[in-house]
C-alpha atoms as a PDB file:
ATOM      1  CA  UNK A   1       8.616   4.856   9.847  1.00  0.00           C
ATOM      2  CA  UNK A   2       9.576   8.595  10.048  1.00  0.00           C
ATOM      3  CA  UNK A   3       9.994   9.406   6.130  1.00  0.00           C
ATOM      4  CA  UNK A   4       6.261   7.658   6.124  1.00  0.00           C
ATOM      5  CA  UNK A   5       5.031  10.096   9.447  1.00  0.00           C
ATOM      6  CA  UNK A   6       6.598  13.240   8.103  1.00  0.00           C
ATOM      7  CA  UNK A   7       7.426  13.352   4.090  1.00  0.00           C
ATOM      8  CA  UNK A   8       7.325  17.037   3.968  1.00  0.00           C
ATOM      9  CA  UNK A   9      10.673  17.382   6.251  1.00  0.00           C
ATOM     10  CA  UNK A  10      13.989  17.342   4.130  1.00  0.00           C
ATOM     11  CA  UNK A  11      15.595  15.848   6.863  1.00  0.00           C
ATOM     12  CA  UNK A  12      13.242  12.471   6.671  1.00  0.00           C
ATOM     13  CA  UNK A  13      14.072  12.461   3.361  1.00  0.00           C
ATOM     14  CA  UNK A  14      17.465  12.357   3.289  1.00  0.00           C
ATOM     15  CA  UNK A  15      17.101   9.555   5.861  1.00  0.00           C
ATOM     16  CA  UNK A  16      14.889   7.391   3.640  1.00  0.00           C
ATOM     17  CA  UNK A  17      17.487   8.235   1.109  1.00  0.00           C
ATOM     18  CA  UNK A  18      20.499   7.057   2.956  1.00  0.00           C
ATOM     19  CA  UNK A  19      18.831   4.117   3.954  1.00  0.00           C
ATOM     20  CA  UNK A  20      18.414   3.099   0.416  1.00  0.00           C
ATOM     21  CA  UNK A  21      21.693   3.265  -0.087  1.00  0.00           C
ATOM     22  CA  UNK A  22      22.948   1.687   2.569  1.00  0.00           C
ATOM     23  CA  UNK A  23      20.360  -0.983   1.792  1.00  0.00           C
ATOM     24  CA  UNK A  24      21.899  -1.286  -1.783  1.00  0.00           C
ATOM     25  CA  UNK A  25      25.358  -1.293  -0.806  1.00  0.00           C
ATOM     26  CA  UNK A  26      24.877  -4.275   1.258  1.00  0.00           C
ATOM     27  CA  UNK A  27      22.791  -6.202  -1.715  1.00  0.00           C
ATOM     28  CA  UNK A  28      25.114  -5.433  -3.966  1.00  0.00           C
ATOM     29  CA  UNK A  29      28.008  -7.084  -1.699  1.00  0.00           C
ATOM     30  CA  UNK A  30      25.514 -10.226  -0.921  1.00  0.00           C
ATOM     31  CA  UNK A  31      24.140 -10.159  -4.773  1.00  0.00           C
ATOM     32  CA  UNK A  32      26.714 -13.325  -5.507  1.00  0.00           C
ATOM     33  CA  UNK A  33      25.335 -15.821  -2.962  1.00  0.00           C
ATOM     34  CA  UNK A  34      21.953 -15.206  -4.517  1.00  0.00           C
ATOM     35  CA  UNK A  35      23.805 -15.802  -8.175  1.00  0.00           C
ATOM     36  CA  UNK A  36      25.563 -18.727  -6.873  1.00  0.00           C
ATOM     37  CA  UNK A  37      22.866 -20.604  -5.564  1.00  0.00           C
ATOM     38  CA  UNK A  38      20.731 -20.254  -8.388  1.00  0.00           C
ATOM     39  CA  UNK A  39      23.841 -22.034 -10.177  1.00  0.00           C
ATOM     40  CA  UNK A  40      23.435 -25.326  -8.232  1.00  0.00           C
ATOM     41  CA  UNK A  41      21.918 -27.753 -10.206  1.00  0.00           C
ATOM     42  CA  UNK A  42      18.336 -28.457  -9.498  1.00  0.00           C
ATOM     43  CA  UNK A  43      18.869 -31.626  -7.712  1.00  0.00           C
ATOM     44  CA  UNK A  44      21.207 -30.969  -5.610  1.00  0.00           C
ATOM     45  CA  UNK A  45      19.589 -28.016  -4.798  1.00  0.00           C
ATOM     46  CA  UNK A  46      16.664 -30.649  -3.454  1.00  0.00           C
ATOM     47  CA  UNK A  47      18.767 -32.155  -1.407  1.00  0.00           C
ATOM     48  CA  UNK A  48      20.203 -29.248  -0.004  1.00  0.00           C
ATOM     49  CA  UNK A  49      16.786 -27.917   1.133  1.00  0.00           C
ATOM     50  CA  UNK A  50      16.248 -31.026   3.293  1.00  0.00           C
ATOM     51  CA  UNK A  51      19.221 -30.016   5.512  1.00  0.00           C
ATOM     52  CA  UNK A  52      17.791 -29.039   8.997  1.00  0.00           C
ATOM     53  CA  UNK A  53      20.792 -26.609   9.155  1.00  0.00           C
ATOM     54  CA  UNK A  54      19.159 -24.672   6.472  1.00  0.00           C
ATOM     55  CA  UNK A  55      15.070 -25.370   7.792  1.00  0.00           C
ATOM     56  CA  UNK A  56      14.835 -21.703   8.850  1.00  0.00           C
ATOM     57  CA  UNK A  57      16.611 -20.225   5.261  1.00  0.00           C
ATOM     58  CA  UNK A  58      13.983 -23.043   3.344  1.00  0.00           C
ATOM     59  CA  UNK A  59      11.683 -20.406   2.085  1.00  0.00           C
ATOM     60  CA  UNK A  60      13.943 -17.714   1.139  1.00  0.00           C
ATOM     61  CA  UNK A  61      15.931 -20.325  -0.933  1.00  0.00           C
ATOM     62  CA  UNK A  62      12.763 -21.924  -2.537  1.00  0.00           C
ATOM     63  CA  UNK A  63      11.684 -18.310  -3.863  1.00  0.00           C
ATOM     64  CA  UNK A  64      15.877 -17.672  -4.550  1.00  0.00           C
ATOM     65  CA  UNK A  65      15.600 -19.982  -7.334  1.00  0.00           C
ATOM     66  CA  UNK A  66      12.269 -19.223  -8.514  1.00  0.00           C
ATOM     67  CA  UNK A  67      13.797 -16.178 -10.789  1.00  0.00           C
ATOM     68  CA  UNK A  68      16.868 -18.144 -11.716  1.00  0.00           C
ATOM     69  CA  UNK A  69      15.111 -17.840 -15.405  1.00  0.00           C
ATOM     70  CA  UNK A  70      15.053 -14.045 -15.506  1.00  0.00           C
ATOM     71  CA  UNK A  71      18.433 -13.215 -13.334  1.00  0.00           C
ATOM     72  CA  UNK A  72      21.191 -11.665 -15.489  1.00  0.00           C
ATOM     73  CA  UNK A  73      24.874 -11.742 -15.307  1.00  0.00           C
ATOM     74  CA  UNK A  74      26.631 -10.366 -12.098  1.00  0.00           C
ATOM     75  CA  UNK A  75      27.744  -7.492 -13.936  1.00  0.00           C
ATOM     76  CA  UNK A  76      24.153  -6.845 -15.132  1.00  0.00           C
ATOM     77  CA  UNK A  77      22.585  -7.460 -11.615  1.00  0.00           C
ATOM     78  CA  UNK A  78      24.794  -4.839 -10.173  1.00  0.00           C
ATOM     79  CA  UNK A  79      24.395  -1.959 -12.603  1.00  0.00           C
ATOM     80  CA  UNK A  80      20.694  -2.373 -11.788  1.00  0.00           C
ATOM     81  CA  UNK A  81      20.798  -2.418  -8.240  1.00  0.00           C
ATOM     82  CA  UNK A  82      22.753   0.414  -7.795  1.00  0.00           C
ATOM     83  CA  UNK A  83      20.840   2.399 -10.622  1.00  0.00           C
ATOM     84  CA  UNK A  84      17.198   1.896  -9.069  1.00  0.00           C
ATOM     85  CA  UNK A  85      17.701   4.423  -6.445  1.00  0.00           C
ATOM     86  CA  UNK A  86      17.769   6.965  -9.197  1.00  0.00           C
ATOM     87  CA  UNK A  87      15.562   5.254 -11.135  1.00  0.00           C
ATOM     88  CA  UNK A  88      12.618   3.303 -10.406  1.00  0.00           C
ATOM     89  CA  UNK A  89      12.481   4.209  -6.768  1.00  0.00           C
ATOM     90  CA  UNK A  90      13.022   7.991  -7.073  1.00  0.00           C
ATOM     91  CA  UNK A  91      10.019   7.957  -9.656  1.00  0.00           C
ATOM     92  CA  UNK A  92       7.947   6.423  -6.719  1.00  0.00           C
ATOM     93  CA  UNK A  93       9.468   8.519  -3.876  1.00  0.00           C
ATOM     94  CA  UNK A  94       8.571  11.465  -5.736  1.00  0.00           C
ATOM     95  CA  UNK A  95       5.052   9.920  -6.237  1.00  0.00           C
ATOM     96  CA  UNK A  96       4.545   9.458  -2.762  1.00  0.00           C
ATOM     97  CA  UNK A  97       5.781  13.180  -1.763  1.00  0.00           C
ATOM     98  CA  UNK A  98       3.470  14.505  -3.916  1.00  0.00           C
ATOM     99  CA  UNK A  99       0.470  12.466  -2.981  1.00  0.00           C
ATOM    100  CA  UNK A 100       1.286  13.278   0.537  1.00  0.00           C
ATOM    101  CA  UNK A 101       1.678  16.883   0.673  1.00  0.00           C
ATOM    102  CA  UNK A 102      -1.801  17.766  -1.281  1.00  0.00           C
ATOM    103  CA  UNK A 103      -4.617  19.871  -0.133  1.00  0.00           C
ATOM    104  CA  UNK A 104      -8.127  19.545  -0.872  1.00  0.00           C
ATOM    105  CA  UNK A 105     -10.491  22.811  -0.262  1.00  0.00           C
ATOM    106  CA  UNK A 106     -13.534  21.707   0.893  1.00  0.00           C
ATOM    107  CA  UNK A 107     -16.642  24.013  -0.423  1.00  0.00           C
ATOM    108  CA  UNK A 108     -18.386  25.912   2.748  1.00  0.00           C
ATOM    109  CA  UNK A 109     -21.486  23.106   3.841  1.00  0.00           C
ATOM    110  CA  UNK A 110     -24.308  25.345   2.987  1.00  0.00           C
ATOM    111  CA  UNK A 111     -25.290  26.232   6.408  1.00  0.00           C
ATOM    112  CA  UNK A 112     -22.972  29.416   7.307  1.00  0.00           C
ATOM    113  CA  UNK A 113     -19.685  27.778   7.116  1.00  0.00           C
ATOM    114  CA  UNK A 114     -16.410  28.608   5.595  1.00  0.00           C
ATOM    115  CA  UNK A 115     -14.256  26.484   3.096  1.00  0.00           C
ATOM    116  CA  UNK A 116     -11.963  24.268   4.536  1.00  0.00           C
ATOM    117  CA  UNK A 117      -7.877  22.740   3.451  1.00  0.00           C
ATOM    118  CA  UNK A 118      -7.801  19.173   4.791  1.00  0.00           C
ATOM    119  CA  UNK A 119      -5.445  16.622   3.505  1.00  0.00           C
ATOM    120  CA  UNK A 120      -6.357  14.056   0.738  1.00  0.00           C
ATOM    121  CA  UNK A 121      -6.761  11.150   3.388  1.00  0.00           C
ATOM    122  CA  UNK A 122      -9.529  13.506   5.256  1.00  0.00           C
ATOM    123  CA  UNK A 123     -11.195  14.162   1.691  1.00  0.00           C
ATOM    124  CA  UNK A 124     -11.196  10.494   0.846  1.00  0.00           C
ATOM    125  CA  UNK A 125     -13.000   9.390   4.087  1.00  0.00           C
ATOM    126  CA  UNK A 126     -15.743  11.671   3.121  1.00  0.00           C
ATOM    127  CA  UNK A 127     -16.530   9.945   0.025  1.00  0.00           C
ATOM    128  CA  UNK A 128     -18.412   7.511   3.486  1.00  0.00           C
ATOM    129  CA  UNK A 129     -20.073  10.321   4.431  1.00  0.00           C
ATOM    130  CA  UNK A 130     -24.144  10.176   4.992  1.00  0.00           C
ATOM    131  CA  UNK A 131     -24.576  13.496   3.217  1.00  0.00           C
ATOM    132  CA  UNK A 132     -24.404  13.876  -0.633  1.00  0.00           C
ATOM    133  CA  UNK A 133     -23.419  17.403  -0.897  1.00  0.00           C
ATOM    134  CA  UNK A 134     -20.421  16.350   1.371  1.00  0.00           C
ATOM    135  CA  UNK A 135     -19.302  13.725  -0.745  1.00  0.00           C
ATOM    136  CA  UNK A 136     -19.753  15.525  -3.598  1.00  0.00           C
ATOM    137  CA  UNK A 137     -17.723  18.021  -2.587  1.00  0.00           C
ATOM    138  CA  UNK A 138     -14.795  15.920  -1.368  1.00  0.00           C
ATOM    139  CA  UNK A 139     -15.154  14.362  -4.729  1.00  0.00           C
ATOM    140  CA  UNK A 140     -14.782  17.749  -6.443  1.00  0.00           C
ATOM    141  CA  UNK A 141     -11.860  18.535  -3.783  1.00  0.00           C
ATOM    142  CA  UNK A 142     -10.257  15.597  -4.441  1.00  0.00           C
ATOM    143  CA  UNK A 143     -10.188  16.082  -8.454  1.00  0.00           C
ATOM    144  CA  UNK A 144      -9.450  19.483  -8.579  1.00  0.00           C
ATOM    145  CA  UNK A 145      -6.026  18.630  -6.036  1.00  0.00           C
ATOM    146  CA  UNK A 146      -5.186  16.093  -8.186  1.00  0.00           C
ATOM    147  CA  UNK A 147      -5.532  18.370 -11.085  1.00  0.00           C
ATOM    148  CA  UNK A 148      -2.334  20.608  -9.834  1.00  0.00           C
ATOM    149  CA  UNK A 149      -0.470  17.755 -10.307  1.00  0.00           C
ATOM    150  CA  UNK A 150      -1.222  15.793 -12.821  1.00  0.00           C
ATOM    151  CA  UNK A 151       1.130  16.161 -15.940  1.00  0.00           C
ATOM    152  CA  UNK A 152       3.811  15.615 -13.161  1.00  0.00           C
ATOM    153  CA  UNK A 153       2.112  12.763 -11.805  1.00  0.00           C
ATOM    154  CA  UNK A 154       1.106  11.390 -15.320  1.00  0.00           C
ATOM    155  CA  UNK A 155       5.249  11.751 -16.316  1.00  0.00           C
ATOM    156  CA  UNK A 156       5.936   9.268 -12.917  1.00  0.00           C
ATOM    157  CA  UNK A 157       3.386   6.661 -14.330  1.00  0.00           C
ATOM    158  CA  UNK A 158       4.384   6.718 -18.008  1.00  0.00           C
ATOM    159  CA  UNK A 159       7.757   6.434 -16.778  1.00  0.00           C
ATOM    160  CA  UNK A 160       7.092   3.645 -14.427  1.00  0.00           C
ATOM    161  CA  UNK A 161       5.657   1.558 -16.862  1.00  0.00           C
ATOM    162  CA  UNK A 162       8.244   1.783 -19.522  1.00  0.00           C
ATOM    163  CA  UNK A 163      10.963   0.929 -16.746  1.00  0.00           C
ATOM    164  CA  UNK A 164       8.752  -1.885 -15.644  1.00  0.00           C
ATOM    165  CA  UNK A 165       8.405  -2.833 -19.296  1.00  0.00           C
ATOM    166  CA  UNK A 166      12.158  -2.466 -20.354  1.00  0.00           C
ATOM    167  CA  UNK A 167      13.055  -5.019 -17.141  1.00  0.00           C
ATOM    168  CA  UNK A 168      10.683  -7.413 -18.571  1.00  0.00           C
ATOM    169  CA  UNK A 169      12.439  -7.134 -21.828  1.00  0.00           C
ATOM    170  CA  UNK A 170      15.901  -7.117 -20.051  1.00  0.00           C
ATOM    171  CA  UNK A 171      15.579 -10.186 -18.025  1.00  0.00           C
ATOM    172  CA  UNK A 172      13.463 -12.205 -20.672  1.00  0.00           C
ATOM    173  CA  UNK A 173      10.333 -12.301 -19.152  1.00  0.00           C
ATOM    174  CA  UNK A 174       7.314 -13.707 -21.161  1.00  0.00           C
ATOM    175  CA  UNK A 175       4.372 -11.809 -19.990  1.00  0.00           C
ATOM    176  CA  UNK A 176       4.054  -8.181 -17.918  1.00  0.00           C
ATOM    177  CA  UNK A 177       2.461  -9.923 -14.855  1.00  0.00           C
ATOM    178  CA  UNK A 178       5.159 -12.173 -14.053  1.00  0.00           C
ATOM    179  CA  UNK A 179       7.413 -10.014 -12.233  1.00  0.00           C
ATOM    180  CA  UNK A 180       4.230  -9.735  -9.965  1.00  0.00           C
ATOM    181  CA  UNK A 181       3.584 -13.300  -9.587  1.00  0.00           C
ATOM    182  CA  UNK A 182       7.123 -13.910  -8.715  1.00  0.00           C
ATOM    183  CA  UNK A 183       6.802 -11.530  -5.801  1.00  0.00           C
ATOM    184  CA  UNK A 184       3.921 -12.671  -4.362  1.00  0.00           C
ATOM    185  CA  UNK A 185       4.411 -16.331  -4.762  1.00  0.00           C
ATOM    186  CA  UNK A 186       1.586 -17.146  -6.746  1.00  0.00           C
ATOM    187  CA  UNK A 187       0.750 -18.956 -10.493  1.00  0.00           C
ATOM    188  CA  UNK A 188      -1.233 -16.539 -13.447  1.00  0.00           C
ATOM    189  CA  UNK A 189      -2.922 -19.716 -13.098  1.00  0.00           C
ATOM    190  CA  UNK A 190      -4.323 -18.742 -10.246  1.00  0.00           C
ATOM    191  CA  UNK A 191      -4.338 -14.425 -11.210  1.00  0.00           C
ATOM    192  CA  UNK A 192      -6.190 -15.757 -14.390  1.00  0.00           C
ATOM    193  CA  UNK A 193      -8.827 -17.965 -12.017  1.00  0.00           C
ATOM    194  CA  UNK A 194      -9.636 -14.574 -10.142  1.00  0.00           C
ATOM    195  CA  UNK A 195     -10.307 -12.610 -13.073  1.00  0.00           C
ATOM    196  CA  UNK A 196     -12.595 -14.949 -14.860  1.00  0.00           C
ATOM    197  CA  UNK A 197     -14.460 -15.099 -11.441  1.00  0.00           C
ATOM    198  CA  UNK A 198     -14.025 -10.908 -10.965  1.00  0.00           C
ATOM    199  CA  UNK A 199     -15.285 -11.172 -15.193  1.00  0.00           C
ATOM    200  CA  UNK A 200     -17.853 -13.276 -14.333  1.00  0.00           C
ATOM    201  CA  UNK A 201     -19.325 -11.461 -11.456  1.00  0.00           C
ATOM    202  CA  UNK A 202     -19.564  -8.075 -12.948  1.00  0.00           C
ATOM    203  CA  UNK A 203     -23.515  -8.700 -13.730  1.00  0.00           C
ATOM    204  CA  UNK A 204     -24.284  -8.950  -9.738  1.00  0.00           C
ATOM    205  CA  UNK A 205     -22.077  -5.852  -9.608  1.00  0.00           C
ATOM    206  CA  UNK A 206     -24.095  -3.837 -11.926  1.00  0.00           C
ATOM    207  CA  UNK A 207     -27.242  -5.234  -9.596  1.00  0.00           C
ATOM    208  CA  UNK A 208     -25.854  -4.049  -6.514  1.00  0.00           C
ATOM    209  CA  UNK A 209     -25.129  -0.662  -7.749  1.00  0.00           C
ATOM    210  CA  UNK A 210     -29.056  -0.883  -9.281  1.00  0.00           C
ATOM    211  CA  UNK A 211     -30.504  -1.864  -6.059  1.00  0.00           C
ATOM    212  CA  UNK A 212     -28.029   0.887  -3.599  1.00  0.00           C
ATOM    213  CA  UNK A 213     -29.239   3.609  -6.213  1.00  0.00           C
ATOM    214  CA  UNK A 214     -33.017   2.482  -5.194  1.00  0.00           C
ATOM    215  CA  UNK A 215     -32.155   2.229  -1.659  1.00  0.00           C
ATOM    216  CA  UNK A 216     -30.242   5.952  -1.828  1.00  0.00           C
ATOM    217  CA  UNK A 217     -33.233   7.241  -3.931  1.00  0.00           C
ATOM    218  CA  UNK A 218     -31.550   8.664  -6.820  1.00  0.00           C
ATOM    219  CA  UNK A 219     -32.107   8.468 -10.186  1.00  0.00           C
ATOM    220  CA  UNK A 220     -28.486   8.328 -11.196  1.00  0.00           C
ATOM    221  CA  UNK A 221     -25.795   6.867  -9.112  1.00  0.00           C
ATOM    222  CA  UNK A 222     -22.770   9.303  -9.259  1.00  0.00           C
ATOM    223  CA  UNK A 223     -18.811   8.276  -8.264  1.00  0.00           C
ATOM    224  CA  UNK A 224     -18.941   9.998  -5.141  1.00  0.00           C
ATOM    225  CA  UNK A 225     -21.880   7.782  -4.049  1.00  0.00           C
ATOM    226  CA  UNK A 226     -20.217   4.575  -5.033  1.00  0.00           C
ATOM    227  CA  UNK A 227     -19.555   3.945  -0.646  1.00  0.00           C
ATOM    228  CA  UNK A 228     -22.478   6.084   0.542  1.00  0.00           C
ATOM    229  CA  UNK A 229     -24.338   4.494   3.448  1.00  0.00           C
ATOM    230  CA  UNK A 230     -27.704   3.336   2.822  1.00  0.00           C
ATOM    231  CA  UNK A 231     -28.975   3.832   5.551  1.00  0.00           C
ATOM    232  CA  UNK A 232     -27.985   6.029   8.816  1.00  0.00           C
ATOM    233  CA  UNK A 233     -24.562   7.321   8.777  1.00  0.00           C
ATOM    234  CA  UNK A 234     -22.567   5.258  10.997  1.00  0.00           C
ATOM    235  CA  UNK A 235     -21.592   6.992  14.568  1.00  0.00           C
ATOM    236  CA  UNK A 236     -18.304   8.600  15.169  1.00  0.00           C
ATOM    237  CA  UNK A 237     -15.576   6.939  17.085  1.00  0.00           C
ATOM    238  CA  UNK A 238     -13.636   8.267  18.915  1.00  0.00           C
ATOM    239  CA  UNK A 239      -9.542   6.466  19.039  1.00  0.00           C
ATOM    240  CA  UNK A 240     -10.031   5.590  22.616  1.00  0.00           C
ATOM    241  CA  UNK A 241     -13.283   3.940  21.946  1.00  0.00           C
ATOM    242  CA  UNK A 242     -11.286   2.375  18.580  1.00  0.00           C
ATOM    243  CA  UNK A 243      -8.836   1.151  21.131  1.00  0.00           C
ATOM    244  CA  UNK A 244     -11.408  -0.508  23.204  1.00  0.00           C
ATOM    245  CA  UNK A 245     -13.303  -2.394  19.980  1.00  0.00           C
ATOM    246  CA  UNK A 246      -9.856  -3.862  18.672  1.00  0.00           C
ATOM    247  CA  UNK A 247      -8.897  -4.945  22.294  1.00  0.00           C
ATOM    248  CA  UNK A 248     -12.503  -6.662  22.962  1.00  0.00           C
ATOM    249  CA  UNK A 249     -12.538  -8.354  19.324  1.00  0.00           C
ATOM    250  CA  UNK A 250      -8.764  -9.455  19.751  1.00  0.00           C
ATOM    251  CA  UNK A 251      -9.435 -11.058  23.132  1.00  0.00           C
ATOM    252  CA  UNK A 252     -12.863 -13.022  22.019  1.00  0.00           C
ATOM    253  CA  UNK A 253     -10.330 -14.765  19.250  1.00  0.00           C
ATOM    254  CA  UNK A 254      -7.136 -14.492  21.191  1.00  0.00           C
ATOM    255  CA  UNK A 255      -6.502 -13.784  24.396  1.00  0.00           C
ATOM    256  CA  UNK A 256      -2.523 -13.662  24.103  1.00  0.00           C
ATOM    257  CA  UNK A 257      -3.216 -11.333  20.799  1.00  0.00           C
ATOM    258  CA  UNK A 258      -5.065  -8.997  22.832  1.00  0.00           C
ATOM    259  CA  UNK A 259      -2.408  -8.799  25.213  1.00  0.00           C
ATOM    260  CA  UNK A 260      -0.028  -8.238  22.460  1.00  0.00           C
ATOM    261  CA  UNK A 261      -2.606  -5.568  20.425  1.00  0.00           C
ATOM    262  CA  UNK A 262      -2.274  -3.856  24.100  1.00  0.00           C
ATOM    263  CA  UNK A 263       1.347  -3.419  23.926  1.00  0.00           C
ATOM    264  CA  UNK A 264       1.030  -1.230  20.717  1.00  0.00           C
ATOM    265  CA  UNK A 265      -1.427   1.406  22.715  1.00  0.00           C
ATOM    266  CA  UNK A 266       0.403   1.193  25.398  1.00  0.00           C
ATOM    267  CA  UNK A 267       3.761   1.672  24.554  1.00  0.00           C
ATOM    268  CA  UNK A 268       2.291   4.712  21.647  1.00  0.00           C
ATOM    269  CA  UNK A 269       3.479   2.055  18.929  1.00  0.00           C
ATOM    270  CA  UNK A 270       0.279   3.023  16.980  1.00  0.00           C
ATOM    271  CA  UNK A 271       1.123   6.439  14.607  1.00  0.00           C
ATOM    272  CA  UNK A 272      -2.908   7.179  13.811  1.00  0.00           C
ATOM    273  CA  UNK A 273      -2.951  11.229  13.832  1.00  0.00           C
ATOM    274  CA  UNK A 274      -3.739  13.218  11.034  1.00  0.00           C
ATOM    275  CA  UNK A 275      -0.760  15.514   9.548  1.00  0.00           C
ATOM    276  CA  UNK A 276       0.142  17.455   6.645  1.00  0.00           C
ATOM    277  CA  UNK A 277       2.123  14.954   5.185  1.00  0.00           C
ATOM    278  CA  UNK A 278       1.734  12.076   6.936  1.00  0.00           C
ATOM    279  CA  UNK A 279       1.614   8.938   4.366  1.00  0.00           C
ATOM    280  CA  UNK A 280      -1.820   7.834   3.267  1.00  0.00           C
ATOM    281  CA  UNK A 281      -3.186   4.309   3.955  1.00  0.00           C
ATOM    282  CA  UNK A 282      -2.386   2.041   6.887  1.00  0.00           C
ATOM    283  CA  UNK A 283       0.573  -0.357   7.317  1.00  0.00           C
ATOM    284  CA  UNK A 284       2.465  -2.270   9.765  1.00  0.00           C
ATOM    285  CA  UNK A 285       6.353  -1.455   9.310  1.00  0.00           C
ATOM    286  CA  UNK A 286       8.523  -3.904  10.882  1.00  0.00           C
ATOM    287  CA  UNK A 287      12.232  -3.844  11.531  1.00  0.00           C
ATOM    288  CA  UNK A 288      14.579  -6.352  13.134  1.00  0.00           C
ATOM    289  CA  UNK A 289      13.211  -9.744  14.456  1.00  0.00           C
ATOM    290  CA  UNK A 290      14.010  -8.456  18.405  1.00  0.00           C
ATOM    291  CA  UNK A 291      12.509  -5.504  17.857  1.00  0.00           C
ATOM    292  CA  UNK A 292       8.917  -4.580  17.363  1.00  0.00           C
ATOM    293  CA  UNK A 293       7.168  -2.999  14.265  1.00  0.00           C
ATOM    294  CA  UNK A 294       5.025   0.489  14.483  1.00  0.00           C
ATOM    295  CA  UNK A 295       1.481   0.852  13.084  1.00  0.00           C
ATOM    296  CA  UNK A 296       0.896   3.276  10.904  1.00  0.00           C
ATOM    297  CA  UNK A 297      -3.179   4.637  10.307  1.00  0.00           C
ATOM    298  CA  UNK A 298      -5.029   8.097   9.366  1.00  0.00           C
ATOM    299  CA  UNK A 299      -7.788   7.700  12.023  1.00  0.00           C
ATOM    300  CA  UNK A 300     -10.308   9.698  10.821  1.00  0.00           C
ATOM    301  CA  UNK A 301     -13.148   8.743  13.853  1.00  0.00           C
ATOM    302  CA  UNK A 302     -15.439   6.410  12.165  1.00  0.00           C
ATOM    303  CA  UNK A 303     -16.049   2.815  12.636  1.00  0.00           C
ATOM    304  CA  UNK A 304     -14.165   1.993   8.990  1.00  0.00           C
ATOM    305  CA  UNK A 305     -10.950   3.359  10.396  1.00  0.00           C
ATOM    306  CA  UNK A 306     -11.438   0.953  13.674  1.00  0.00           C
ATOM    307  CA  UNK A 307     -11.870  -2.019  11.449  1.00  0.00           C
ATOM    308  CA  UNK A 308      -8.776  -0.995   9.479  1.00  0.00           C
END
């Protein structure tokens, strides 16, 4: 997790770097089992599955053959595997190294203090804050980092998109979502279900919004005010009264996950400081089966961060 801890040091970098391409040279060695298998005809593929030999490989060769469709020739498969780390996964390294090292400059809080630099995962948890001015101005903070980058940033997406859309065209796919679908196992069917619903919800969204603008009392419901609270701002928290909510909720569900929750404060498994760039978000990153993952959060002291 260190390139995702530290982005700003070259050193991580390079790291993350040779990782990838150590990563790559052993997919590109392994790239003709996946080829291969996709070859086998489809029933005795079937039969294959059944094997117990194979019962803990079952998934990975269900979703194998799931792209059999859209997989190219050997040749082709290679070229692009080797290719993406200067490609499509530079464009997002860069992304995220340029997310991660902004600064937003807060405006002084009206009551004798100075401006303030905090990092873009600071500004965005004040968009929660009680205080309007305060979100406001992390709104404004926000904007105005983004600002300094975005013709670079804008570059990354456009390029992003036409990679995304010249694989599509590459490998034959019929519609933009499908490399999507593929990855996360799931039928537009079901993608299409969820936006009819999302489509056909949007009139109790626009009543929400109607009534929190009432319950604020404004007469016009800015962005920044979009996760105000509507009512008392909720109290801090500090990481060692964090620690003692997870453990307490764990063990009313689980018992033996609160034990295992424990291990990650315990052993300092749990990354949750706030650095200049640190990664944003939160994610679990794990490793090797025998081995166990790290936590990465920005805690920022409220009650939001302890539920994340």
């Amino acid at each position: 997790t260190t390139p995702s801890a530290d982005t700003a040091t070259p050193r991580h970098g390079a790291l993350l770097q040779s990782a990838r391409e150590k990563h790559t040279a052993a997919a590109e060695h392994l790239l003709f089992f996946t080829l291969e298998w996709q070859r086998v005809p489809p029933e005795r593929a079937a039969a294959l599955l059944t094997e117990p030999a194979l019962a803990r490989h079952r998934h990975w060769l269900e979703v194998a053959r799931e792209s059999t469709p859209y997989t190219l020739a050997e040749a082709e498969e290679r070229i692009l595997a080797v290719k993406a780390n200067t490609g499509s996964e530079a464009f997002q390294r860069l992304f995220d190294e340029l997310i991660n090292a902004l600064r937003c400059t807060l405006a002084p809080d009206g009551n004798g203090g100075e401006a303030r630099e905090v990092s873009l995962e600071e500004a965005l948890s004040g968009l929660y804050h009680a205080d309007r001015a305060h979100r406001r101005s992390c709104a404004e903070a926000i904007t105005a980092a983004l600002r300094t980058q975005q013709r670079t940033l804008t570059l990354v997406f456009n390029t992003l998109v036409q990679d995304h859309a010249d694989d599509d065209r590459l490998r034959k796919r019929p519609h933009m979502m499908l490399a999507r679908n593929l990855s996360n196992e799931i039928e537009q069917a079901s993608v299409d279900a969820l936006l009819a619903a999302c489509d056909a919800g949007m009139p109790l969204v626009a009543r929400y919004y109607r009534l929190k603008r009432r319950l604020l009392g404004l007469e016009r419901l800015a962005d920044y005010d979009r996760y105000a609270p509507v009512s008392a701002a909720l109290p801090d928290c500090s990481f060692a009264e964090a620690r003692a909510l997870v453990l307490e909720a764990y063990a009313d569900f689980c018992p033996r996950m609160a034990e295992i929750a424990r291990q990650f404060f315990d052993g300092r498994w749990v990354d949750a400081e706030l650095r200049p760039g640190k990664r944003g978000g939160g994610f679990s990153a794990g490793t090797l089966a025998e081995l166990h993952p790290y936590i990465l959060v920005n805690y920022t002291d409220n009650l939001r961060d302890v539920m994340t």
